[in-house]
C-alpha atoms as a PDB file:
ATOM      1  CA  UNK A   1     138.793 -31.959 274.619  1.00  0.00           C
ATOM      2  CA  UNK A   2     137.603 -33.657 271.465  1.00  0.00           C
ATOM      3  CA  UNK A   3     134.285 -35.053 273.471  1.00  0.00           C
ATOM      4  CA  UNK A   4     133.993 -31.089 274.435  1.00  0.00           C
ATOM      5  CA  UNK A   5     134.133 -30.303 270.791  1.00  0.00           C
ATOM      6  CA  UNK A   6     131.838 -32.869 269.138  1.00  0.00           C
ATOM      7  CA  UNK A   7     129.260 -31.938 271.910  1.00  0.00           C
ATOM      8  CA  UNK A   8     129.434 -28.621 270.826  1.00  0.00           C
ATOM      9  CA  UNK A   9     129.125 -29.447 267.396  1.00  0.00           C
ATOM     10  CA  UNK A  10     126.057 -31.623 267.893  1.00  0.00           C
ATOM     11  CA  UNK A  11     124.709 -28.602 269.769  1.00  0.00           C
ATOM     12  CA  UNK A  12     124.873 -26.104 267.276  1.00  0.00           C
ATOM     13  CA  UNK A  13     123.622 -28.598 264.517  1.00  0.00           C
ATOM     14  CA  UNK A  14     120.471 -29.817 266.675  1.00  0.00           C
ATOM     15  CA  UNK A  15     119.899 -26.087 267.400  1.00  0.00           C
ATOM     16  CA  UNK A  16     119.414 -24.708 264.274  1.00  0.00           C
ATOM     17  CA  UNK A  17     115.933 -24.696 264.113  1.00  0.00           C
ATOM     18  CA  UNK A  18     115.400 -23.462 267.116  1.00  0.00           C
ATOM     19  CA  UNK A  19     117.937 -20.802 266.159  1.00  0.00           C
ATOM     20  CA  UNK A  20     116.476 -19.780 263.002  1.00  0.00           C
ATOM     21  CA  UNK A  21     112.928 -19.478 264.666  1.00  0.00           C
ATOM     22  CA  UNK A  22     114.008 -17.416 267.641  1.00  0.00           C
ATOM     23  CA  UNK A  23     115.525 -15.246 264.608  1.00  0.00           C
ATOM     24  CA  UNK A  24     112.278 -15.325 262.922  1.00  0.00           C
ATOM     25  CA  UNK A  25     110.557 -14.679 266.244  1.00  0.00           C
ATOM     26  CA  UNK A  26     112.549 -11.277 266.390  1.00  0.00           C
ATOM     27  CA  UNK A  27     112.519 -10.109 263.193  1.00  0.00           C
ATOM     28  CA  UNK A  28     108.576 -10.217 263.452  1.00  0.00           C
ATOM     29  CA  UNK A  29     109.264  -7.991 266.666  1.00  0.00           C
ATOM     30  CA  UNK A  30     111.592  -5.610 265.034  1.00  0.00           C
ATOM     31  CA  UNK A  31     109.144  -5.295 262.007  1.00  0.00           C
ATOM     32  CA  UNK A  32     105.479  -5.419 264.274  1.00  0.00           C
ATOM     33  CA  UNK A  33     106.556  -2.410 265.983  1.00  0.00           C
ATOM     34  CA  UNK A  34     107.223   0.016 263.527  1.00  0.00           C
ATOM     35  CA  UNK A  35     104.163  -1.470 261.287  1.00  0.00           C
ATOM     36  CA  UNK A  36     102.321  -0.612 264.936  1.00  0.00           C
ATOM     37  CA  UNK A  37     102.878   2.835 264.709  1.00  0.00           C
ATOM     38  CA  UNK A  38     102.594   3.134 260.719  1.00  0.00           C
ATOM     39  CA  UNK A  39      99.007   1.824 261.024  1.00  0.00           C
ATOM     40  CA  UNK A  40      98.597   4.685 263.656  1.00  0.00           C
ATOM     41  CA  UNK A  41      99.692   7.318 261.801  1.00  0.00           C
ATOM     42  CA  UNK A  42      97.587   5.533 258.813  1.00  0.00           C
ATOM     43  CA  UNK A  43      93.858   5.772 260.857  1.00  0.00           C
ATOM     44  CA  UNK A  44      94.819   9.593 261.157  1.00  0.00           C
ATOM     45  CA  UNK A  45      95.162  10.177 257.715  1.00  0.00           C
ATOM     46  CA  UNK A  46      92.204  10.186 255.315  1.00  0.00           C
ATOM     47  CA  UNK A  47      93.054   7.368 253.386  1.00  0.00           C
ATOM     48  CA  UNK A  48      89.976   5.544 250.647  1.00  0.00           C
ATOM     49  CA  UNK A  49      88.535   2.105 251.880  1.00  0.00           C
ATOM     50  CA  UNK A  50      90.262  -0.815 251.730  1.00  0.00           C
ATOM     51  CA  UNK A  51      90.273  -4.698 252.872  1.00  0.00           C
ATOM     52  CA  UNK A  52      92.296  -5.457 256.492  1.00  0.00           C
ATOM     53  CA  UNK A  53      95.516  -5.910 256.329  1.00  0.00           C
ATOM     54  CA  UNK A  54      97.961  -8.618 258.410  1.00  0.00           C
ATOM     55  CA  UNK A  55     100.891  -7.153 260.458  1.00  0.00           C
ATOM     56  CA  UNK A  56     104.201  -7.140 257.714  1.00  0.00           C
ATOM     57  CA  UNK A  57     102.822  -8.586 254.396  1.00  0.00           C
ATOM     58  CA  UNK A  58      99.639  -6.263 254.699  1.00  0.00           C
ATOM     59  CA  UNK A  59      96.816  -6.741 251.830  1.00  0.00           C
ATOM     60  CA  UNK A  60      99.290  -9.712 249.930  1.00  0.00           C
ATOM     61  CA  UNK A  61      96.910 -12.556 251.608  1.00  0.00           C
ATOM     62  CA  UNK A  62      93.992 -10.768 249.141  1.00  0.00           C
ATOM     63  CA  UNK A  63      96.218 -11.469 246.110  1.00  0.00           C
ATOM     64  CA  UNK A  64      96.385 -14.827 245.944  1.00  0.00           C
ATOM     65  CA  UNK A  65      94.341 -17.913 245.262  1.00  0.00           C
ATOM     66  CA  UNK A  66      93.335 -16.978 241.715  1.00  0.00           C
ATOM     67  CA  UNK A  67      94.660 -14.526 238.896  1.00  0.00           C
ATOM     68  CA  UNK A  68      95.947 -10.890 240.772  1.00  0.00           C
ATOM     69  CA  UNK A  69      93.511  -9.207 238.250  1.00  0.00           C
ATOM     70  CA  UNK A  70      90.328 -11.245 238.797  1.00  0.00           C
ATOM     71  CA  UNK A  71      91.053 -10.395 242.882  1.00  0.00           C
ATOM     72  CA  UNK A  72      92.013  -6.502 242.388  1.00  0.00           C
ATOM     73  CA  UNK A  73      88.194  -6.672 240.342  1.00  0.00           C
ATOM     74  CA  UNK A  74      86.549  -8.354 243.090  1.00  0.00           C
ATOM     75  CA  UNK A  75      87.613  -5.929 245.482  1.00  0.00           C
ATOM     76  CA  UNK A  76      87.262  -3.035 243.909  1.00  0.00           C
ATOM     77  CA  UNK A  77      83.652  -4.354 243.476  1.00  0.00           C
ATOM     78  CA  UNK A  78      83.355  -4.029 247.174  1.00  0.00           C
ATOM     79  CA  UNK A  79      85.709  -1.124 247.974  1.00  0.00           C
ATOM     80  CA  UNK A  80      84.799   0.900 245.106  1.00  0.00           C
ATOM     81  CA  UNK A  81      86.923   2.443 242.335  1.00  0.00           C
ATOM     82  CA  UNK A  82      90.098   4.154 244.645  1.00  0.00           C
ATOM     83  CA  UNK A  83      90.605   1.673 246.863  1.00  0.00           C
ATOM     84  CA  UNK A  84      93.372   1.620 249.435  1.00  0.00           C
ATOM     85  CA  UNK A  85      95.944  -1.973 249.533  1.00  0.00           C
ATOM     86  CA  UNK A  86      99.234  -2.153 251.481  1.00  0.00           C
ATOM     87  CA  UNK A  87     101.524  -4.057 249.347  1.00  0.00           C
ATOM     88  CA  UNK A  88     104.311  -5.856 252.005  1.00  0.00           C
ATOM     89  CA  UNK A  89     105.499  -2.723 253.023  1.00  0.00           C
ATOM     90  CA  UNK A  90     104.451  -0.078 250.039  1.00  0.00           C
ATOM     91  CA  UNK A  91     101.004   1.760 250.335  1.00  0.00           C
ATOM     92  CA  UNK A  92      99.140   1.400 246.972  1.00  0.00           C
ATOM     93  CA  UNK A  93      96.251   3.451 246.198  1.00  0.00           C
ATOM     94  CA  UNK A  94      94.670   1.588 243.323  1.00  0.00           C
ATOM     95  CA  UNK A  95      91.951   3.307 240.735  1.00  0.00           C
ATOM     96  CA  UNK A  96      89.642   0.982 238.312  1.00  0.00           C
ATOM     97  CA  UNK A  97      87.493   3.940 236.990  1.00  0.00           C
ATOM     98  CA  UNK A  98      88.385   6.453 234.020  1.00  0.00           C
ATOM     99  CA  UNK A  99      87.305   9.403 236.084  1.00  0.00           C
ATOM    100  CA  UNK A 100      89.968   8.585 238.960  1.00  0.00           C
ATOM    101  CA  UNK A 101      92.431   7.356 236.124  1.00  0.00           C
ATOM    102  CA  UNK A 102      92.405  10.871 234.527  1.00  0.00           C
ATOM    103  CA  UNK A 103      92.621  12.754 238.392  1.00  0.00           C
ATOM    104  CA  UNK A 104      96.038  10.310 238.369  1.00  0.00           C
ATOM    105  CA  UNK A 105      97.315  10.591 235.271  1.00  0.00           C
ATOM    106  CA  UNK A 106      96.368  14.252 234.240  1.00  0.00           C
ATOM    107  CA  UNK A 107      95.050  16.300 236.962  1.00  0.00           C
ATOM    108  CA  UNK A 108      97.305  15.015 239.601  1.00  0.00           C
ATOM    109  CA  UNK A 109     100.246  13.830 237.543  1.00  0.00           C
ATOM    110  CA  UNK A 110     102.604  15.352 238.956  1.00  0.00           C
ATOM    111  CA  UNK A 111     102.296  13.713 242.497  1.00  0.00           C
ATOM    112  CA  UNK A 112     102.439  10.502 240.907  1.00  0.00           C
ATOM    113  CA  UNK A 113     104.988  10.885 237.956  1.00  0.00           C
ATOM    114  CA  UNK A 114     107.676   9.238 240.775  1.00  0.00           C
ATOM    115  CA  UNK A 115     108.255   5.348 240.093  1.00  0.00           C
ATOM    116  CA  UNK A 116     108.451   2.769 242.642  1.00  0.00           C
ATOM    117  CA  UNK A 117     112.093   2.145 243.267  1.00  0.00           C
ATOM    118  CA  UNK A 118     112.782  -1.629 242.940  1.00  0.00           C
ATOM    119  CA  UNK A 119     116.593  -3.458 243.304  1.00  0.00           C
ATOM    120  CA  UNK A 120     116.783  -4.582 239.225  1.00  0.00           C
ATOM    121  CA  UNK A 121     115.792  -0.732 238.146  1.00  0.00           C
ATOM    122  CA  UNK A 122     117.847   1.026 240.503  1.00  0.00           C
ATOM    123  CA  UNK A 123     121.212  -1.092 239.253  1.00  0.00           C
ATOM    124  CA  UNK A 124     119.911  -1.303 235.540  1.00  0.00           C
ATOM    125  CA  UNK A 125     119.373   2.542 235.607  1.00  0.00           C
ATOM    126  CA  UNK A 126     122.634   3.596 237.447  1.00  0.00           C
ATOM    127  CA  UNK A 127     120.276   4.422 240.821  1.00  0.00           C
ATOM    128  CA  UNK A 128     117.350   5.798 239.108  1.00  0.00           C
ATOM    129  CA  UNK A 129     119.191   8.719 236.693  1.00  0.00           C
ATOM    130  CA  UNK A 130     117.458   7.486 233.300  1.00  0.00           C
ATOM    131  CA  UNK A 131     114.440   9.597 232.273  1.00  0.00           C
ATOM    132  CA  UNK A 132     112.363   6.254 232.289  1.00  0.00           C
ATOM    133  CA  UNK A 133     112.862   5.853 236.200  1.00  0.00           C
ATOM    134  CA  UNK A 134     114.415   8.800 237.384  1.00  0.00           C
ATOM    135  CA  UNK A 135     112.143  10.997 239.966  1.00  0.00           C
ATOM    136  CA  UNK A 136     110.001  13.862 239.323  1.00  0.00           C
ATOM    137  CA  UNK A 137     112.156  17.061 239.632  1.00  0.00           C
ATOM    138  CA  UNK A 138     114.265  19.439 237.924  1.00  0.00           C
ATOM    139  CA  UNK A 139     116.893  16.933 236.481  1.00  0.00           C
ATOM    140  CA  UNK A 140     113.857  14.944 235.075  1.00  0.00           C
ATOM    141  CA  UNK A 141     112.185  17.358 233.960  1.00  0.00           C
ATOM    142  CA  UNK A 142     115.573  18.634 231.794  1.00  0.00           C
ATOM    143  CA  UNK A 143     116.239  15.108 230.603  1.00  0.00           C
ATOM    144  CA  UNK A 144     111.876  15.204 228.936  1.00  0.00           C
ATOM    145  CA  UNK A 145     113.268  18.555 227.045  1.00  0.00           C
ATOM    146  CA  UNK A 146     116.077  16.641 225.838  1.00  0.00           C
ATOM    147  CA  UNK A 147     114.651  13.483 224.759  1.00  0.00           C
ATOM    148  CA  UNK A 148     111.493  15.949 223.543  1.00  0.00           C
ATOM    149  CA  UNK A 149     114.116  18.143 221.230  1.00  0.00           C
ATOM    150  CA  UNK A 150     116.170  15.438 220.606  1.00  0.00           C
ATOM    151  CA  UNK A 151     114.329  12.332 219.879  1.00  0.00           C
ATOM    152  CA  UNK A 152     110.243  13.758 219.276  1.00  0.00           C
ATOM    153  CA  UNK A 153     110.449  16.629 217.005  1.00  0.00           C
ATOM    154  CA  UNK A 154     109.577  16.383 213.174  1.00  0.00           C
ATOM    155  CA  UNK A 155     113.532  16.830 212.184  1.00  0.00           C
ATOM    156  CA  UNK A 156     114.869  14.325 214.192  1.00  0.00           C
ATOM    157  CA  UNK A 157     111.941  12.125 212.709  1.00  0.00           C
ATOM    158  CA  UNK A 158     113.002  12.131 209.592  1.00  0.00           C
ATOM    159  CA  UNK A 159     116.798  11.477 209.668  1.00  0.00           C
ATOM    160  CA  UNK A 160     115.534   8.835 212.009  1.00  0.00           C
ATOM    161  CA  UNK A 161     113.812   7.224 208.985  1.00  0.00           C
ATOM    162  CA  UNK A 162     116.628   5.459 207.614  1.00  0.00           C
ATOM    163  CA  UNK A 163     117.289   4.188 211.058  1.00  0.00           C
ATOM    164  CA  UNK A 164     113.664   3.155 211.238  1.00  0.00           C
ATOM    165  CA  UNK A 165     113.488   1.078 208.038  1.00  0.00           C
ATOM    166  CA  UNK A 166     116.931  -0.389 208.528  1.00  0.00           C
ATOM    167  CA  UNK A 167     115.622  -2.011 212.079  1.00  0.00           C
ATOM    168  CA  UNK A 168     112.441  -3.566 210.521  1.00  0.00           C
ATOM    169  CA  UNK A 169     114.161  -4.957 207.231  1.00  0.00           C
ATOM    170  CA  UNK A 170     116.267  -6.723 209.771  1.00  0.00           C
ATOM    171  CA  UNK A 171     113.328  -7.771 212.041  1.00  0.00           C
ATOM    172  CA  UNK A 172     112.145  -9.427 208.569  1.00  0.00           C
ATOM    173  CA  UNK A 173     114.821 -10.972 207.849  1.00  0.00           C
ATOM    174  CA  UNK A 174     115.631 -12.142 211.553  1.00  0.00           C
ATOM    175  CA  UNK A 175     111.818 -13.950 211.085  1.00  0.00           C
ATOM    176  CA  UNK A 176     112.953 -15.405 207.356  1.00  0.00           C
ATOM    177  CA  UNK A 177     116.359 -16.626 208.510  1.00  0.00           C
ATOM    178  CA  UNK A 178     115.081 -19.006 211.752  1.00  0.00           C
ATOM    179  CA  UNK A 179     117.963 -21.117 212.463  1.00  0.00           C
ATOM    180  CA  UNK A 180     121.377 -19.295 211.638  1.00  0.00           C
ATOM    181  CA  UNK A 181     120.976 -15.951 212.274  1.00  0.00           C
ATOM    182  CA  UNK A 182     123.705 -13.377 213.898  1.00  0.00           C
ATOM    183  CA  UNK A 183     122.936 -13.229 217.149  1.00  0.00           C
ATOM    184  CA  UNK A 184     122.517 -10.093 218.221  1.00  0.00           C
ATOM    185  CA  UNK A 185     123.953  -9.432 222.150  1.00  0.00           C
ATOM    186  CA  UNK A 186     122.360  -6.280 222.947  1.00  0.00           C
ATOM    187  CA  UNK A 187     118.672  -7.906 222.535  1.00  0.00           C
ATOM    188  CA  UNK A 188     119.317 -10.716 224.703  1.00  0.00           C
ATOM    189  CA  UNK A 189     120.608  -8.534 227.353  1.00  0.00           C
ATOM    190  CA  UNK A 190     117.695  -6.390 227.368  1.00  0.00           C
ATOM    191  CA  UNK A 191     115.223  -9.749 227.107  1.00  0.00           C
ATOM    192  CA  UNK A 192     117.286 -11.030 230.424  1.00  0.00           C
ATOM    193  CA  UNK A 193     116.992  -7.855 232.534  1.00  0.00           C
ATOM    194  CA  UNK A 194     113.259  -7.561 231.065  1.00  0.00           C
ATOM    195  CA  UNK A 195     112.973 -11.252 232.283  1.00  0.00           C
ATOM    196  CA  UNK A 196     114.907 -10.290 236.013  1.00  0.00           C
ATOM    197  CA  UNK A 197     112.706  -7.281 236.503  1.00  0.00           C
ATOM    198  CA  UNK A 198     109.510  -8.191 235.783  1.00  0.00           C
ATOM    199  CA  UNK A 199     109.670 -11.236 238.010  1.00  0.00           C
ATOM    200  CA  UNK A 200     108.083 -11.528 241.722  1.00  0.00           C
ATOM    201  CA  UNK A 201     110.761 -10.592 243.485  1.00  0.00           C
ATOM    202  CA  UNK A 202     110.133 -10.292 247.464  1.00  0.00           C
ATOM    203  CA  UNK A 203     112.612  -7.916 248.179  1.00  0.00           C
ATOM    204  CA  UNK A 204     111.325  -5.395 246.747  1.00  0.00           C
ATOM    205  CA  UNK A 205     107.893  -5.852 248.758  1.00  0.00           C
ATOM    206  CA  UNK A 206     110.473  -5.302 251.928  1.00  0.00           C
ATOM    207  CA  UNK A 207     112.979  -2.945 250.727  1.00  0.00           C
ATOM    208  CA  UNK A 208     113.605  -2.496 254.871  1.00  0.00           C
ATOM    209  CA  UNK A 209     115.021  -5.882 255.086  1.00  0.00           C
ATOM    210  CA  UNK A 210     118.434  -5.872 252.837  1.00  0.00           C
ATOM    211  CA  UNK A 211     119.193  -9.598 253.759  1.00  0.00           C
ATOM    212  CA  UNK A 212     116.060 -10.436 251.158  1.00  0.00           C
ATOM    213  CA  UNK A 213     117.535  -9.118 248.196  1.00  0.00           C
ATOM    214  CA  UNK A 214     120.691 -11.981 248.986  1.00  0.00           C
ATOM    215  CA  UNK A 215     117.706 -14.546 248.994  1.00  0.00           C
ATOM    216  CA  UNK A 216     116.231 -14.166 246.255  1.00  0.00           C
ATOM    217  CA  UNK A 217     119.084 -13.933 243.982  1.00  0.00           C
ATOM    218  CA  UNK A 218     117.963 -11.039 241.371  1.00  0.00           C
ATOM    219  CA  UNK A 219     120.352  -8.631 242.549  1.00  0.00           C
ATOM    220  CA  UNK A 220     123.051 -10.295 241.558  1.00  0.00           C
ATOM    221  CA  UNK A 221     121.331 -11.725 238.802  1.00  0.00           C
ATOM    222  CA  UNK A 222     120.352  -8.213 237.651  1.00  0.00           C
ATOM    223  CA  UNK A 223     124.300  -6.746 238.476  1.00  0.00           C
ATOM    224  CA  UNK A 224     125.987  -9.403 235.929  1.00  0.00           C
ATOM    225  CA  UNK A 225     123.515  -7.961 233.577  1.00  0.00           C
ATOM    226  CA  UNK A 226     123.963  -4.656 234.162  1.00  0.00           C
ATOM    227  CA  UNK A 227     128.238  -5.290 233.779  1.00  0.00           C
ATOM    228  CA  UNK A 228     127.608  -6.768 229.935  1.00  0.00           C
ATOM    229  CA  UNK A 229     125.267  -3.656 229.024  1.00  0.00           C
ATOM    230  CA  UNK A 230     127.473  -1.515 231.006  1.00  0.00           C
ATOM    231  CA  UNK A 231     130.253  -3.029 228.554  1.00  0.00           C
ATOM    232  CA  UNK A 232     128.392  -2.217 225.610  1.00  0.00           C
ATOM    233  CA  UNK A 233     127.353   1.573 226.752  1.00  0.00           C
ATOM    234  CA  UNK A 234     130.969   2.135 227.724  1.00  0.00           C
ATOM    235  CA  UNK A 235     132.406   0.938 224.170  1.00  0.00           C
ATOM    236  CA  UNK A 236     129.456   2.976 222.210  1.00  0.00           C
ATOM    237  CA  UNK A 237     130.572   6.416 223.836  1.00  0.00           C
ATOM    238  CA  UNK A 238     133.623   5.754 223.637  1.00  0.00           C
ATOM    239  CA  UNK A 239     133.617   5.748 219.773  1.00  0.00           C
ATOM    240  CA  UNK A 240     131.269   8.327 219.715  1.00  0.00           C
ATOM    241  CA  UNK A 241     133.805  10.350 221.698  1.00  0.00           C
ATOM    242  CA  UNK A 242     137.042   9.510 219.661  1.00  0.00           C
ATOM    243  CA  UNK A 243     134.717  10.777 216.518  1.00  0.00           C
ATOM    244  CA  UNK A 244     134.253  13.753 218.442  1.00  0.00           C
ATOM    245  CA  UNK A 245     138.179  14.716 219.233  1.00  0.00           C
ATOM    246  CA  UNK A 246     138.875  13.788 215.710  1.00  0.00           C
ATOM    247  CA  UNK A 247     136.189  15.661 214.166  1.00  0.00           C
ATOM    248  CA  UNK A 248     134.682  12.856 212.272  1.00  0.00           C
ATOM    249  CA  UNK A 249     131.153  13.542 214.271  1.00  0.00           C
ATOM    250  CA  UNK A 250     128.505  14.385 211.994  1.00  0.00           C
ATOM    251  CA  UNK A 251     126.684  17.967 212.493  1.00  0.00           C
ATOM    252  CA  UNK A 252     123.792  16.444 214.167  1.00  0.00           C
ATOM    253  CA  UNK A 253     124.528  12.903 215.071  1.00  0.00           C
ATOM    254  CA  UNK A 254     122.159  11.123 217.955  1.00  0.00           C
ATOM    255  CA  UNK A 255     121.267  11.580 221.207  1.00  0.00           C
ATOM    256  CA  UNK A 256     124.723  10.169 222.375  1.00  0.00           C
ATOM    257  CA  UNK A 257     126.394  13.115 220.417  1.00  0.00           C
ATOM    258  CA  UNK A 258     124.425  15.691 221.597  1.00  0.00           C
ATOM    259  CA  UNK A 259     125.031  14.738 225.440  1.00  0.00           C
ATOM    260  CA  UNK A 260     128.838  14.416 224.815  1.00  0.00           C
ATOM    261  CA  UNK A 261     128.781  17.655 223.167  1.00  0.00           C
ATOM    262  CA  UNK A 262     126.891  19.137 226.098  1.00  0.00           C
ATOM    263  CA  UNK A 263     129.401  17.607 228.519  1.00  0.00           C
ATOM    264  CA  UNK A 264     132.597  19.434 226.146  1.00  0.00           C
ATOM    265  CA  UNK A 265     130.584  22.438 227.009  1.00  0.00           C
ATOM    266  CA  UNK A 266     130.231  22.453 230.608  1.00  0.00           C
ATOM    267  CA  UNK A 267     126.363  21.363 230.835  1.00  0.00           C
ATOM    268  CA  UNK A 268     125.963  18.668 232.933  1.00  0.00           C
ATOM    269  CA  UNK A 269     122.827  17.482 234.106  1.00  0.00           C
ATOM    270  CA  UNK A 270     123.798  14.055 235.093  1.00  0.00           C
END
């Protein structure tokens, strides 16, 4: 029995690699197919020019070797100024010239106002419902009138002033204390999720396979992250809504107040 069991043992153990590459092996399967019939469906469509691509990672083999920027110039050299790339497994139309920049950003806007979704911004942003992230649509487009009343026009400008100056005195005197200084949470939570979501993270290149984001470690990173500023949010409203019930909220107040005051009124939006 025990001869039975260490020969199993030494079988699994001596089998790994072999395991892990006949996993490999159909993983590439599972993804070649679909990718088969994507680039089918991608030489009907009339899509700009663009370098070949590799089954799964796509254009990513053009990326590397020297800095991203120096190779998206060289291309665009030979593939003009809209220029096609498939980025793992996003399509990316790219645009180096100021006449297709303004056909993206101005007379076309609207079909390209939607963000990528990536792991860290979907967690960080309660799956995508801040303004900054969330898509183009009705509930977006309420949250810009909100933020545009509430945070852009000339009043709120000025009783913002005091706000304003108060934030740079302290800038100046976090510079002119150096060592010392009150540490201040909220900034160091936004430099780590700044830090998390910025980085190359390959998940988000293959949002298809789940199994990455466990990998590479961000999402859970980014979630212990998003519990301290979650902490923070959760404490700020609610003081903002025991001023409310009490009637110690000021006329105007913030942006906070004015949502809470919405949501004691029946408008909800998010």
């Amino acid at each position: 029995m025990m001869l039975s069991f260490i020969f199993f043992v030494g079988l699994v153990f001596f089998s790994i690699p072999a395991l892990l590459n006949f996993l490999i092996f159909v993983l590439m399967v599972l993804k070649i197919g679909p990718w088969r019939l994507k680039a089918n469906i991608e030489r009907s469509l009339s899509l700009p020019p663009g370098p070949w691509k590799l089954p799964i990672i796509g254009n990513l083999h053009h990326l590397v070797g020297s800095l991203p920027h120096h190779r998206l110039r060289n291309l665009a050299n030979n593939y003009g100024p809209i220029m096609y790339l498939q980025i793992g497994e996003h399509p990316t139309i790219l645009v180096s010239s100021p006449q297709s920049a303004k056909g993206v950003m101005q007379t076309h806007d609207e079909f390209f106002a939607t963000r990528v979704e990536t792991v860290a911004t979907k967690i960080m942003t309660y799956d995508f419902s801040a303004v900054s992230f969330a898509p183009y649509g009705e509930q977006w487009i309420e949250l810009r009138k909100l933020c545009t009343m509430e945070l852009s026009s000339k009043k709120r400008d000025q009783s913002f002033r005091y706000d304003r100056e108060e934030e740079v005195s302290e800038v100046i005197r976090s510079i002119a204390s150096k060592a010392g200084s009150v540490t201040n949470l909220s900034d160091i939570i936004v430099k780590e999720f700044a830090v998390a979501a910025a980085g190359s993270n390959t998940a988000d290149l293959f949002p298809s396979i789940k199994f990455l984001q466990l990998i590479a470690g961000v999402k859970s990173q980014v979630e212990k992250i998003h519990q301290q500023a979650d902490k923070i949010i959760s404490n700020i409203i609610e003081e903002r809504e025991t001023r409310l019930k009490t009637g110690k909220s000021e006329e105007d107040g913030d942006l906070v107040d004015v949502l809470l005051r919405d949501q004691e009124n029946g408008r909800k939006m998010f």
